[in-house]
Protein backbone atom coordinates (compact mmCIF):
# COMPACT_ATOMS: atom_id res chain seq x y z
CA UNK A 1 -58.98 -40.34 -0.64
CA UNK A 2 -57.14 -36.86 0.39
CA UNK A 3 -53.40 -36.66 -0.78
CA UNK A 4 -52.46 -37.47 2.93
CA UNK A 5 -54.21 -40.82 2.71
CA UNK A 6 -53.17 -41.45 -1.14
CA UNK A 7 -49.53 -40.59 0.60
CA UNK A 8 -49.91 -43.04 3.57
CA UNK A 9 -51.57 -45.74 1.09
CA UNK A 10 -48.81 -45.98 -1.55
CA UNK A 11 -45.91 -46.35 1.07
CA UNK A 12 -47.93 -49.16 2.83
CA UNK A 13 -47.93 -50.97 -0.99
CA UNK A 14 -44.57 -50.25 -1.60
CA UNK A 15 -42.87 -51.34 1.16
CA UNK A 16 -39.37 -50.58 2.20
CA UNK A 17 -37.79 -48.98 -0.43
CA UNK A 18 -34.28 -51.16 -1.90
CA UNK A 19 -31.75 -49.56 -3.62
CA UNK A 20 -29.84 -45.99 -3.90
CA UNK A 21 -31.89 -43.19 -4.87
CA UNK A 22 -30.09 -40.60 -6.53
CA UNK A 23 -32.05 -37.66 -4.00
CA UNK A 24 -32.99 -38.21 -0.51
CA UNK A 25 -35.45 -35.56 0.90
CA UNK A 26 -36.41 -34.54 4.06
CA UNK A 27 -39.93 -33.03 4.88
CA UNK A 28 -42.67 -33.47 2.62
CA UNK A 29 -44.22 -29.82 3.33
CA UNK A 30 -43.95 -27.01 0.76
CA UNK A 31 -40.62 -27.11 0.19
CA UNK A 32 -40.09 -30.72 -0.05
CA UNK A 33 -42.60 -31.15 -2.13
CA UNK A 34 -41.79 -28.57 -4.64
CA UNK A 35 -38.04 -29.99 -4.90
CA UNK A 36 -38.75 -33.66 -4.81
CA UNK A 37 -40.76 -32.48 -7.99
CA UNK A 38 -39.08 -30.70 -9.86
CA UNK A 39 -35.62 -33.12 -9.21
CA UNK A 40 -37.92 -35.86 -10.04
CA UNK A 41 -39.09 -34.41 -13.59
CA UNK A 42 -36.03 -33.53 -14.58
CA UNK A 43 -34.78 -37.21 -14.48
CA UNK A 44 -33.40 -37.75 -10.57
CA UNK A 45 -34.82 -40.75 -8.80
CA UNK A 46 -35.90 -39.44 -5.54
CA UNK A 47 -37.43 -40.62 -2.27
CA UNK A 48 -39.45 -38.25 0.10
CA UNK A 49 -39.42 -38.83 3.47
CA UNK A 50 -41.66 -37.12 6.37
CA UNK A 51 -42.24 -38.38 9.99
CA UNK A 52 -45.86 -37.33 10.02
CA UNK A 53 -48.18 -39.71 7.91
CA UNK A 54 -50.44 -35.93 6.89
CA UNK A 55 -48.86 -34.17 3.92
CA UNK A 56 -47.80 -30.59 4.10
CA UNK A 57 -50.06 -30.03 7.41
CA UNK A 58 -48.80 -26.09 7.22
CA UNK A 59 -50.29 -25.74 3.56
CA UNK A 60 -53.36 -27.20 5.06
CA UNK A 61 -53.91 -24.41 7.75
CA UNK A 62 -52.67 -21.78 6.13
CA UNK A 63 -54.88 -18.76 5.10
CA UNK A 64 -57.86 -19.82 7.11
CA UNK A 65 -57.80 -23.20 5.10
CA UNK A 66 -57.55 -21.63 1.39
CA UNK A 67 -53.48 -21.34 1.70
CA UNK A 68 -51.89 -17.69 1.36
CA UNK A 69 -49.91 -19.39 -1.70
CA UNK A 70 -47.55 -16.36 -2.56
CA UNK A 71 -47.56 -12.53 -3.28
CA UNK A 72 -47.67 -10.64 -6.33
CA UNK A 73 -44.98 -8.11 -4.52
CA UNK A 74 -42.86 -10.66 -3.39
CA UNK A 75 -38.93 -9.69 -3.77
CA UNK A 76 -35.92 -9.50 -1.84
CA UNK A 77 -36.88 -6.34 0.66
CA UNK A 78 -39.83 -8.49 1.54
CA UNK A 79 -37.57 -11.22 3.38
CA UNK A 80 -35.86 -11.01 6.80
CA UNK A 81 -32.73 -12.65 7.17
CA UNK A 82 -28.68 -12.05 8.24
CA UNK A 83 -27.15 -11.71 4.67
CA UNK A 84 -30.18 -10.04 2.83
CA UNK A 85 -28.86 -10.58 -0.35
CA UNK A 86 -29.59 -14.06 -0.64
CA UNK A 87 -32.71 -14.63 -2.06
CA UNK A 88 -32.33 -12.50 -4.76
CA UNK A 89 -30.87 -15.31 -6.78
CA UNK A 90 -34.03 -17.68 -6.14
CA UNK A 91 -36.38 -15.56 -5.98
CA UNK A 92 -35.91 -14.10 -9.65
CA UNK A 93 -35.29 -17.46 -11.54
CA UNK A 94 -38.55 -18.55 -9.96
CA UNK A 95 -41.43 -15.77 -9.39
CA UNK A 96 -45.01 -15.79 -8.70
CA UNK A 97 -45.99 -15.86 -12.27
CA UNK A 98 -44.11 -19.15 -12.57
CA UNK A 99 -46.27 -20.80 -9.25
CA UNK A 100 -49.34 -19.25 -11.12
CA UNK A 101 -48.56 -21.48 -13.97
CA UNK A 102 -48.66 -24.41 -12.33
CA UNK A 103 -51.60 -23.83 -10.68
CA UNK A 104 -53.38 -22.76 -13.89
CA UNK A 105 -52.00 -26.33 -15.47
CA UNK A 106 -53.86 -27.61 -12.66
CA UNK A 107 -57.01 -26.34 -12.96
CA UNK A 108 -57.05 -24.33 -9.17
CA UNK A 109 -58.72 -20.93 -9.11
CA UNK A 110 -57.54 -18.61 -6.92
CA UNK A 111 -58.27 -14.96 -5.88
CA UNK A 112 -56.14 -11.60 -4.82
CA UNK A 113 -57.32 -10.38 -1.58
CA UNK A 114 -55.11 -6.81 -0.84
CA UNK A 115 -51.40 -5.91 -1.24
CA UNK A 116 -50.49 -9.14 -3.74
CA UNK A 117 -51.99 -12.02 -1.20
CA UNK A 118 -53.19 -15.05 -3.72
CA UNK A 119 -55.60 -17.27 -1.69
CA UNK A 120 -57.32 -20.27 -3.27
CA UNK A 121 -60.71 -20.28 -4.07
CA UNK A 122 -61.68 -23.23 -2.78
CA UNK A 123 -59.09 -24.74 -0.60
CA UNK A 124 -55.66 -25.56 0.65
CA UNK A 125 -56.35 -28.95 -0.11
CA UNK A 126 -56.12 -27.91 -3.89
CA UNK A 127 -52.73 -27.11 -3.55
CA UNK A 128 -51.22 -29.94 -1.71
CA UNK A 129 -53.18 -32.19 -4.26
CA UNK A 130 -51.29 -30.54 -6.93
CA UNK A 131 -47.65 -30.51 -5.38
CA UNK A 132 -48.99 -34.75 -5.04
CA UNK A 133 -49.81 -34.67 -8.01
CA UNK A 134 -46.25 -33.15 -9.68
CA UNK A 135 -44.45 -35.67 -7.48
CA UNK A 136 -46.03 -38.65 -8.64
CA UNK A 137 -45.80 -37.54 -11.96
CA UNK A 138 -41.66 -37.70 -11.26
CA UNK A 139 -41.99 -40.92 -10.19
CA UNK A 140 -40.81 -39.95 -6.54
CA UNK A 141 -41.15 -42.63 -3.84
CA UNK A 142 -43.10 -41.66 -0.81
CA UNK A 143 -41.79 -42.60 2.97
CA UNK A 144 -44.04 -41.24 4.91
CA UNK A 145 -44.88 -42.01 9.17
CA UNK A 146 -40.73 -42.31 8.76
CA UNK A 147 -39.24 -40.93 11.33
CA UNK A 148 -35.28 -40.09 10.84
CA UNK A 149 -33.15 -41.60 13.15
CA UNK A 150 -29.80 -40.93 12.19
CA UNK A 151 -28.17 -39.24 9.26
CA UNK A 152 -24.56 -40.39 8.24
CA UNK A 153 -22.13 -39.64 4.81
CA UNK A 154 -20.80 -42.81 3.79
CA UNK A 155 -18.18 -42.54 0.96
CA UNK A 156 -20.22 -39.77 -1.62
CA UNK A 157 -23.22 -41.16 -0.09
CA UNK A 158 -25.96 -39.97 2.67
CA UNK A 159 -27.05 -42.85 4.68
CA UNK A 160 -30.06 -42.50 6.36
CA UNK A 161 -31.12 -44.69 9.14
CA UNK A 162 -34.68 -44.51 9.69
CA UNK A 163 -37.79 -46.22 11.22
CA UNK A 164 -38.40 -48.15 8.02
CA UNK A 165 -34.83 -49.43 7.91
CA UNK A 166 -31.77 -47.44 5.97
CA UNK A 167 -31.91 -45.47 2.70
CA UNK A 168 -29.21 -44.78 0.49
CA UNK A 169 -28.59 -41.62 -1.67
CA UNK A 170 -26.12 -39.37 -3.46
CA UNK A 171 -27.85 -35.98 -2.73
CA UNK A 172 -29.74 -34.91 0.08
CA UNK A 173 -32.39 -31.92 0.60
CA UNK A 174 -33.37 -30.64 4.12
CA UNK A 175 -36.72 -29.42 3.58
CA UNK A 176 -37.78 -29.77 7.29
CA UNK A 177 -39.00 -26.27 7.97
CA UNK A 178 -38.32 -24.17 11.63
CA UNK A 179 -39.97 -24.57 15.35
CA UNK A 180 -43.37 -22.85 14.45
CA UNK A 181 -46.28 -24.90 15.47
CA UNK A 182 -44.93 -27.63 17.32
CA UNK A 183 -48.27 -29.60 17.61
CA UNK A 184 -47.89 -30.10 13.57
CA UNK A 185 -45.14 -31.79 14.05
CA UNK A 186 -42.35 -29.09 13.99
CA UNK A 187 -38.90 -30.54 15.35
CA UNK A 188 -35.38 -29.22 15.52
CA UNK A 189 -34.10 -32.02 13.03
CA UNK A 190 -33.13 -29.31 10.39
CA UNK A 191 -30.70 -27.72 12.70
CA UNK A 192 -29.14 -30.67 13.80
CA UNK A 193 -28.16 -31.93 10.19
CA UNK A 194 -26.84 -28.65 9.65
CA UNK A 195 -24.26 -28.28 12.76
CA UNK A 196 -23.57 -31.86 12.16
CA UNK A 197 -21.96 -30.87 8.69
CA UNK A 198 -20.56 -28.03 10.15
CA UNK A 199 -22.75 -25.34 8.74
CA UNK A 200 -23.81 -22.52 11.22
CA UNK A 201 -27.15 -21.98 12.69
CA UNK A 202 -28.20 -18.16 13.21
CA UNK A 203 -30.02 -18.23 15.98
CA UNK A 204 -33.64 -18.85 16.13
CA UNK A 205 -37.12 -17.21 17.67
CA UNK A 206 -40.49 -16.99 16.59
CA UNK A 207 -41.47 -14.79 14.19
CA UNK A 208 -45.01 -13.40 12.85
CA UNK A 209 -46.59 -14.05 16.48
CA UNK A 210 -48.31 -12.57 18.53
CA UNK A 211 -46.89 -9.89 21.49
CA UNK A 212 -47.66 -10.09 24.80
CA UNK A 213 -47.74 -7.62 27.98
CA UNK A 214 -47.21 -7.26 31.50
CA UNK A 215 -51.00 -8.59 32.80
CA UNK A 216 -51.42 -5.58 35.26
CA UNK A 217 -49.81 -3.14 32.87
CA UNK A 218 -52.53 -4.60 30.26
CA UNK A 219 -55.20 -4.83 32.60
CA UNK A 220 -57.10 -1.26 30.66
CA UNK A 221 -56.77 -2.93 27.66
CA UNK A 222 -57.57 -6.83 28.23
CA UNK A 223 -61.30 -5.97 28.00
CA UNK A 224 -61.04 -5.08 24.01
CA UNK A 225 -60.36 -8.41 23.07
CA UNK A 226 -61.83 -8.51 19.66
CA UNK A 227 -61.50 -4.84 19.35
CA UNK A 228 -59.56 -4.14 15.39
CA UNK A 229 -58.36 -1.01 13.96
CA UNK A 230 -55.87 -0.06 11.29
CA UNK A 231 -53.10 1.65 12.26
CA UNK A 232 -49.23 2.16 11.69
CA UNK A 233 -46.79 0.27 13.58
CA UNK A 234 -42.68 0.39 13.60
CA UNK A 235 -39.89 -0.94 15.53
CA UNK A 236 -36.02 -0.55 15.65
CA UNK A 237 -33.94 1.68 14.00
CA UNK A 238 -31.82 1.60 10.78
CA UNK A 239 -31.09 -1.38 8.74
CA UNK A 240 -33.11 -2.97 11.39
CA UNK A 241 -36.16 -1.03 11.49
CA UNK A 242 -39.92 -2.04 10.52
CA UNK A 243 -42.89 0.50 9.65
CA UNK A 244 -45.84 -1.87 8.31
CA UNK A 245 -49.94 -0.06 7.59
CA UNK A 246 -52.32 -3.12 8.69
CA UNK A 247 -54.98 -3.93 11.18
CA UNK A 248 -54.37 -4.39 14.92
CA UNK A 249 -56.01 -6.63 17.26
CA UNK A 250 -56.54 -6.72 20.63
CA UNK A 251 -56.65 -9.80 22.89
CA UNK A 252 -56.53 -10.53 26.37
CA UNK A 253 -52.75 -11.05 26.69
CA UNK A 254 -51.74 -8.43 24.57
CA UNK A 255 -51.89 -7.15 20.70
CA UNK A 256 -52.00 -9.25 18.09
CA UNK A 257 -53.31 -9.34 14.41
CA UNK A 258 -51.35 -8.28 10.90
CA UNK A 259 -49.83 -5.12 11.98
CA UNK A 260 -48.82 -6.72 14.89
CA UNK A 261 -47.54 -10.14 13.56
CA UNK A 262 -45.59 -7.91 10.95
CA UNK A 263 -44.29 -6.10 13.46
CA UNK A 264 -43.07 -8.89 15.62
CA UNK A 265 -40.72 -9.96 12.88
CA UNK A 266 -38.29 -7.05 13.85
CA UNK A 267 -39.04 -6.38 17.44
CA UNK A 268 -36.24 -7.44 19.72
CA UNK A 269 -36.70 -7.62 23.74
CA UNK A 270 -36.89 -5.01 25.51
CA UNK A 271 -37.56 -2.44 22.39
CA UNK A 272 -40.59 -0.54 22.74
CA UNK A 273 -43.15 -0.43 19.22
CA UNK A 274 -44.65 2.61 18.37
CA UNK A 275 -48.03 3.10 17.11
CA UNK A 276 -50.39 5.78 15.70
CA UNK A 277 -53.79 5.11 15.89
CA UNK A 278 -55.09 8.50 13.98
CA UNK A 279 -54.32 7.38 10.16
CA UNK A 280 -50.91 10.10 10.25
CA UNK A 281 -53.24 12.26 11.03
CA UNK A 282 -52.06 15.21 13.69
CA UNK A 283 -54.56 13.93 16.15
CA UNK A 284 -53.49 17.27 18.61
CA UNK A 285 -54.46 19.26 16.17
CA UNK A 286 -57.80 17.64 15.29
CA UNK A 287 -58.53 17.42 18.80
CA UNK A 288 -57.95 21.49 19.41
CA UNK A 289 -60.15 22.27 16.14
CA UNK A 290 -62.66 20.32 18.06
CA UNK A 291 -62.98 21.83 20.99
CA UNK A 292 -63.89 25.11 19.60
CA UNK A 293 -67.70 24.48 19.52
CA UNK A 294 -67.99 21.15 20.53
CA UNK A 295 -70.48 20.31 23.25
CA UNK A 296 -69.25 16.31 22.89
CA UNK A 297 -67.69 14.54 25.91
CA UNK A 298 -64.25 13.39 25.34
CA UNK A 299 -65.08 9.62 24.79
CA UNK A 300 -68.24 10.47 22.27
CA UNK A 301 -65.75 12.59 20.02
CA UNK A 302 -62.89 9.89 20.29
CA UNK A 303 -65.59 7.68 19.17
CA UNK A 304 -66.00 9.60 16.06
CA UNK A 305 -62.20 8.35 14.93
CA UNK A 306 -61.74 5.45 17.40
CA UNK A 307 -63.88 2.15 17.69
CA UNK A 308 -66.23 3.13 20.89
CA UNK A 309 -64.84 0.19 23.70
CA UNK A 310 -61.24 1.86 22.34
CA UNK A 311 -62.23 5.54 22.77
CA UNK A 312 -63.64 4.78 26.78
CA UNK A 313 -60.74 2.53 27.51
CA UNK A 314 -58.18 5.16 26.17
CA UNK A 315 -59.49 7.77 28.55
CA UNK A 316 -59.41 5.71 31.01
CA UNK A 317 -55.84 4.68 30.50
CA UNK A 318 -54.58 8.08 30.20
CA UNK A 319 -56.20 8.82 33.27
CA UNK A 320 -59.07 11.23 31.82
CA UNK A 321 -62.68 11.30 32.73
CA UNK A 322 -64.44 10.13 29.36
CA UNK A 323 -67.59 11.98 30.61
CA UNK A 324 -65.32 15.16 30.31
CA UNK A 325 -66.63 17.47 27.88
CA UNK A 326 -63.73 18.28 25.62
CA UNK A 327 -64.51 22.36 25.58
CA UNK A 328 -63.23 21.92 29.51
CA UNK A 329 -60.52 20.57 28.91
CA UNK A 330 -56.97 22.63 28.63
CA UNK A 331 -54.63 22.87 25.37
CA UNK A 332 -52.02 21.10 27.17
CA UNK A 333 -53.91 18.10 27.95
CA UNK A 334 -55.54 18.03 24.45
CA UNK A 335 -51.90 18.05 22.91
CA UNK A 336 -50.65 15.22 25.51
CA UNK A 337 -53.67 13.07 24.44
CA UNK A 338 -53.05 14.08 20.51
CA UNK A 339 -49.73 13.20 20.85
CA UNK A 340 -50.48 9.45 22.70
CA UNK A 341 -52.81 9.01 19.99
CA UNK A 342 -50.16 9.38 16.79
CA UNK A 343 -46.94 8.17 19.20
CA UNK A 344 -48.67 5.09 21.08
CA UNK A 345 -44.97 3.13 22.89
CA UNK A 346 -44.97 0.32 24.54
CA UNK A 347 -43.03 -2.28 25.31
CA UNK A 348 -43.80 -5.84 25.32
CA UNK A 349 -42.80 -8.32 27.79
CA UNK A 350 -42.72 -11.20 25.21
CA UNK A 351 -44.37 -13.33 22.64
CA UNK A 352 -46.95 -16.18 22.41
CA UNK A 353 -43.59 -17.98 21.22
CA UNK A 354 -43.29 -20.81 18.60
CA UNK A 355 -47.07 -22.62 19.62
CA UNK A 356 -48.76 -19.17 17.56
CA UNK A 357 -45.94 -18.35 15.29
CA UNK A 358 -46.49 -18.74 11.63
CA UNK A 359 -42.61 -19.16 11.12
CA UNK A 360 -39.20 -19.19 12.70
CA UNK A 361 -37.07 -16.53 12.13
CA UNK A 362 -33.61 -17.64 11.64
CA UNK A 363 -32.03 -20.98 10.68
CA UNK A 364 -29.21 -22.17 8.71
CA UNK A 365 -26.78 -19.28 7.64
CA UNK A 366 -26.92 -18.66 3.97
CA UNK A 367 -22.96 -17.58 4.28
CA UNK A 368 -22.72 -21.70 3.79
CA UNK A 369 -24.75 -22.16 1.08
CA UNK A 370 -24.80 -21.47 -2.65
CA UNK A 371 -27.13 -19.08 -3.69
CA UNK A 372 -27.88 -20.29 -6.99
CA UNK A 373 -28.45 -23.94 -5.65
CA UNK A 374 -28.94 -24.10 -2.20
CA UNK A 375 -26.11 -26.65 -1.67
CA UNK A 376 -23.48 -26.52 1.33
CA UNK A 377 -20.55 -24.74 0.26
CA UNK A 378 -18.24 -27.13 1.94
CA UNK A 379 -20.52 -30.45 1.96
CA UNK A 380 -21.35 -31.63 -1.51
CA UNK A 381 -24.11 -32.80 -2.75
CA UNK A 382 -26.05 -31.65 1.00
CA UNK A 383 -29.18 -29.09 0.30
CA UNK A 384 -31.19 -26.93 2.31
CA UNK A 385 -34.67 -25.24 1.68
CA UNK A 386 -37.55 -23.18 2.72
CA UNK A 387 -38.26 -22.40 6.48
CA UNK A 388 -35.12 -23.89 7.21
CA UNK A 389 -32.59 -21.72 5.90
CA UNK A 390 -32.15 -18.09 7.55
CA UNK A 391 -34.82 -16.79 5.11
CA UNK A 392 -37.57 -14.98 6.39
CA UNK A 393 -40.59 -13.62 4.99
CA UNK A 394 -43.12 -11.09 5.47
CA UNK A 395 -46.80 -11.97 6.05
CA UNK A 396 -49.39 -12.78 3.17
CA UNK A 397 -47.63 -15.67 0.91
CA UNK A 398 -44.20 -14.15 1.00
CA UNK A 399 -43.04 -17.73 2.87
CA UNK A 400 -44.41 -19.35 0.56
CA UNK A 401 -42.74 -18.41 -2.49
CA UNK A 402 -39.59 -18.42 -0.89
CA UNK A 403 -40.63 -22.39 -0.35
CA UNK A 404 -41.33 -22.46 -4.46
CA UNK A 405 -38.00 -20.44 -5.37
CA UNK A 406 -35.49 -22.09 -3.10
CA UNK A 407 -36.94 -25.79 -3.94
CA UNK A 408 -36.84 -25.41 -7.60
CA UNK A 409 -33.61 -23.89 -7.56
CA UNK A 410 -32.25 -26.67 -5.49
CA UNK A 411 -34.77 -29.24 -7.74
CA UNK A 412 -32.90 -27.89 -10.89
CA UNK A 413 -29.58 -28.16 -9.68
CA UNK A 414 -30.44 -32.05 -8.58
CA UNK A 415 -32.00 -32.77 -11.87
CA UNK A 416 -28.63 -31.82 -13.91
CA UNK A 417 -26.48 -33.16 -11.54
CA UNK A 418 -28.28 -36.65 -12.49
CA UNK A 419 -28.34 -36.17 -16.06
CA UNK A 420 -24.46 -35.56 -15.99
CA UNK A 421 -23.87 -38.65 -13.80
CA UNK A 422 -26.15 -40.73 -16.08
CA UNK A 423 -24.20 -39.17 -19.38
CA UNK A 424 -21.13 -39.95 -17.93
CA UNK A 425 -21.98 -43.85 -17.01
């Protein structure tokens, strides 16, 4: 049995759960996981509720099924969000040494692919396993297929009123992650807590996804779906800007791929990206030293640096005959096409929006929370964590840790609340 059945299994033996729990939380993904753990070890009684009846379903499709589980790089100027600062806190007291630990105590080998992405060896499944495993070792109470009706503060209590009747408990822990992915199950319930406390919500939008184009504007392009190439990307300006070195991807609506999903991150719309496809190369110049003694049409020597559907399909965009030999051709149209080649803008007309992003950029504004516990500033004892909060990471595992480092610093923060309550009764 998977951890998603064992899950399922143990709340159809154990009922309804009676009583007051000391931690209610909400969203058994990374996140919740992670927290319910740690709270749960360190002496909390805790239930963990999810309205799917699948654990962690985002673990599970992550990294082509082997879960991007963090970076080696990962530290603040990897993260997106409106007070930058944030993280810092979090993301120092719990690093991706600490997450290699764990999965060391449990057994789960896992390889580096480039720039500090960790990837299991085997599979995601490992990994949700193991953050099953450190839950049930805490004693935490699984409620999952429990959908959350209402959410209401009762005295110094949370009342939760859910399909499996209502829970009782002194702390609670939003864990429910953005909009991303709707067909997993995302929902807006995160949010909702949050305003209903009076916290603010920065506004949301997708974020690592995929950018589209005007279809007649694309229409040169849309037949190099499939076609990759490394290249440098940027957007904005300032504070606000973003230069990322990955591979691009064509498809038939538009550009997608790591650059691209990088990229996306900081676009805003209506802001054009800029992209050289010559390696910082001056491609002008290249192109000039060429035509010296070259007997090469212009789409055979663009071949030499391009991918060869690109290289015909540029030409043809820039409104030059690829059959052209390139000693024909004048100085001043070499240096236009040199400098199109290292200063590619465009401007997309959108995104694929929250059904391909990989997270939601945004959330719930770390100006109301505590940075060394992830608790409301003005609501005691109410918690939010991971893809909730207005935290935002880059691509390859950076999401994840912040879904490790904000749990366990919430999770720690649970666990000595409950020891003091216990030593003071």
């Amino acid at each position: 049995m998977d951890a998603a059945g064992a899950a399922s299994a143990g709340t159809a033996r154990g009922a309804r759960p009676a009583g007051r729990f000391d931690v209610a939380v909400l969203g058994a993904g990374a996140a919740g996981m992670m927290c319910a753990a740690v709270a749960g070890q360190g002496g909390a009684r805790v239930v963990l509720i999810d309205h799917a009846t699948r654990l962690a379903e985002k673990i599970r499709i992550s990294g082509g099924g082997r879960c991007n589980f963090t970076n080696l790089q990962a530290g603040p100027a990897n993260y997106l969000s409106s007070n930058p600062h944030f993280c810092r806190s979090a993301l120092a007291r719990y690093t991706p040494q600490d997450f290699l630990a764990l999965m060391r105590r449990h057994g789960i080998a896992w390889h580096e692919k480039h720039r500090g992405q960790l990837f299991c060896n085997d599979s995601a499944e490992d990994v949700i396993a193991m953050l099953r495993a450190e839950c049930d070792a805490a004693g935490v109470r699984w409620q999952t297929g429990c959908a959350v009706e209402e959410v209401r503060r009762e005295g110094d209590d949370f009342l939760l009123l859910t399909a499996h009747g209502t829970l009782r408990a002194g702390a609670l822990v939003v864990a429910t992650g953005g909009l991303s992915i709707p067909k997993i199950g995302a929902t807006d319930l995160g949010y909702r807590i949050a305003r209903q406390f009076g916290l603010g919500v920065v506004e949301t939008r997708p974020g690592l996804v995929p950018l589209t184009f005007d279809g007649q504007a694309w229409q040169p392009f849309a037949p190099l779906a499939g076609v990759a190439r490394e290249v440098d990307i940027r957007t904005g300006a300032g504070k606000a800007a973003g230069s990322f070195r990955e591979d691009l991807l064509w498809t038939h609506r538009g550009l997608s791929g790591p650059a691209v999903l990088q990229i996306s991150s900081f676009w805003r719309p209506g802001a054009p990206i800029t992209i050289d496809m010559f390696d910082g190369e001056d491609a002008a110049a290249w192109l000039l030293e060429q035509k010296g003694g070259s007997r090469k049409q212009l789409a055979n020597l663009l071949a030499e640096r391009l991918p060869a559907r690109l290289a015909e399909a540029w030409c043809a965009a820039a409104g030059l005959q690829g059959h052209q030999p390139v000693r024909d051709m004048t100085d001043k149209a070499l240096r236009k096409l040199g400098e199109a080649l290292n200063h590619w803008q465009l401007v997309p007309s959108g995104t694929e929006g929250y059904r391909k992003a990989e997270v939601t950029l945004g959330g719930v504004d770390t100006r109301d929370l505590s940075s060394t516990t992830m608790m409301a500033r003005e609501v005691a004892n109410l918690y939010f964590v991971g893809e909730v909060v207005d935290v935002t990471g880059w691509l390859g595992g950076y999401n994840f840790q912040w879904a490790w480092a904000s749990a366990v610093a919430a999770g720690r923060a649970l666990a000595e609340a409950a020891q003091h309550s216990r030593g003071a009764a």
